[in-house]
Protein backbone atom coordinates (compact mmCIF):
# COMPACT_ATOMS: atom_id res chain seq x y z
CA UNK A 1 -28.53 -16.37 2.73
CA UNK A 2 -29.26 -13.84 -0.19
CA UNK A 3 -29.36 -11.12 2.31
CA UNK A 4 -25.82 -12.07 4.00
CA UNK A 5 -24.50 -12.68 0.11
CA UNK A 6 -25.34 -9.07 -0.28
CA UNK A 7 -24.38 -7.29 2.74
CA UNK A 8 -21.07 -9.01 2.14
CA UNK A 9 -20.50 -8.16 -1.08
CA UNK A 10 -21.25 -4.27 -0.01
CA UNK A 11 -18.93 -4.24 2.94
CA UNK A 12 -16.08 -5.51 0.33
CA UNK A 13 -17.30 -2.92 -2.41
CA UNK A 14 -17.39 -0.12 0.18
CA UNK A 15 -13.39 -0.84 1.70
CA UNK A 16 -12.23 -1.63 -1.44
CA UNK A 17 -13.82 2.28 -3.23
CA UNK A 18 -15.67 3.58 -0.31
CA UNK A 19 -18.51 6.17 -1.82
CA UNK A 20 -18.42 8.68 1.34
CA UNK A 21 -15.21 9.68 1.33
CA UNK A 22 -13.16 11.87 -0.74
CA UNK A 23 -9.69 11.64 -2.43
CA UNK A 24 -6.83 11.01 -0.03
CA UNK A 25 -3.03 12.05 -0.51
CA UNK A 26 0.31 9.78 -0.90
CA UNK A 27 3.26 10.93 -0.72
CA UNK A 28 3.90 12.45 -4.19
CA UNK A 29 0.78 14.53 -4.02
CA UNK A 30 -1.56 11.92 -6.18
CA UNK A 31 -4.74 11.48 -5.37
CA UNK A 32 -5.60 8.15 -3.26
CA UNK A 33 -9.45 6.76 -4.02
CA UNK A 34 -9.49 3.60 -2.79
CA UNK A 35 -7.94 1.24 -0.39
CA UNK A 36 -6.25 -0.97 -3.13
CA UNK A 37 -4.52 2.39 -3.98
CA UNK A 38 -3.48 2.71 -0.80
CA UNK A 39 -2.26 -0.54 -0.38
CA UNK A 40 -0.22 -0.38 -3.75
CA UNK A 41 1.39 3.27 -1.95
CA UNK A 42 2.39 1.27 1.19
CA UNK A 43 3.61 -1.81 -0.70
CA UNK A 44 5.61 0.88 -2.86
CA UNK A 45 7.68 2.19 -0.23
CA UNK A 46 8.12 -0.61 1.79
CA UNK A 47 10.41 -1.71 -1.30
CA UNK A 48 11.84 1.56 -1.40
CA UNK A 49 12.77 0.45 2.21
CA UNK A 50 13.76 -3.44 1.22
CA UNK A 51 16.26 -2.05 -1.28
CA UNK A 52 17.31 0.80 0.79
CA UNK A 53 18.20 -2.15 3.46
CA UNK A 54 20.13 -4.31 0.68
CA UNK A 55 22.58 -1.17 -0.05
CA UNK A 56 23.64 -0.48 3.31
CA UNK A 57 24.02 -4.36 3.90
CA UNK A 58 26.28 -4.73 1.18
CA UNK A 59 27.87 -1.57 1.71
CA UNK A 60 28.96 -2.94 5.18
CA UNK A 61 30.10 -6.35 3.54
CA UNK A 62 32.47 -4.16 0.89
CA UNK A 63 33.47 -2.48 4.03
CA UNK A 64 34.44 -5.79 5.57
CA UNK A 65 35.47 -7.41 2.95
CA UNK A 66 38.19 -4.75 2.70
């Protein structure tokens, strides 16, 4: 069980800050280290998109409205 425990916890450790790869890029040029970065880049923009999605929606109800 100890040896499962382990190889677990490594597998986690490595996705999470893997130690053979080097700094990625985002978008503004920072550098991206780990994969919790790179979630928190893609969670970032997908609300960039979200609120991109609520202006044009009520944009077209103003326009309606009208």
């Amino acid at each position: 069980m100890s040896d499962h425990l382990n190889a677990a916890i490594n597998r986690v450790a490595s996705a999470i800050l893997p130690q053979d790869v080097g700094a990625g890029k985002d978008a503004t040029g920072g550098a991206v280290i780990s994969l919790t970065e790179a979630v928190m880049g893609i969670t970032a923009g997908l609300v960039r998109v979200a609120d991109a999605l609520l202006d044009v929606a009520n944009a077209i109800r103003e326009n309606h409205a009208a």
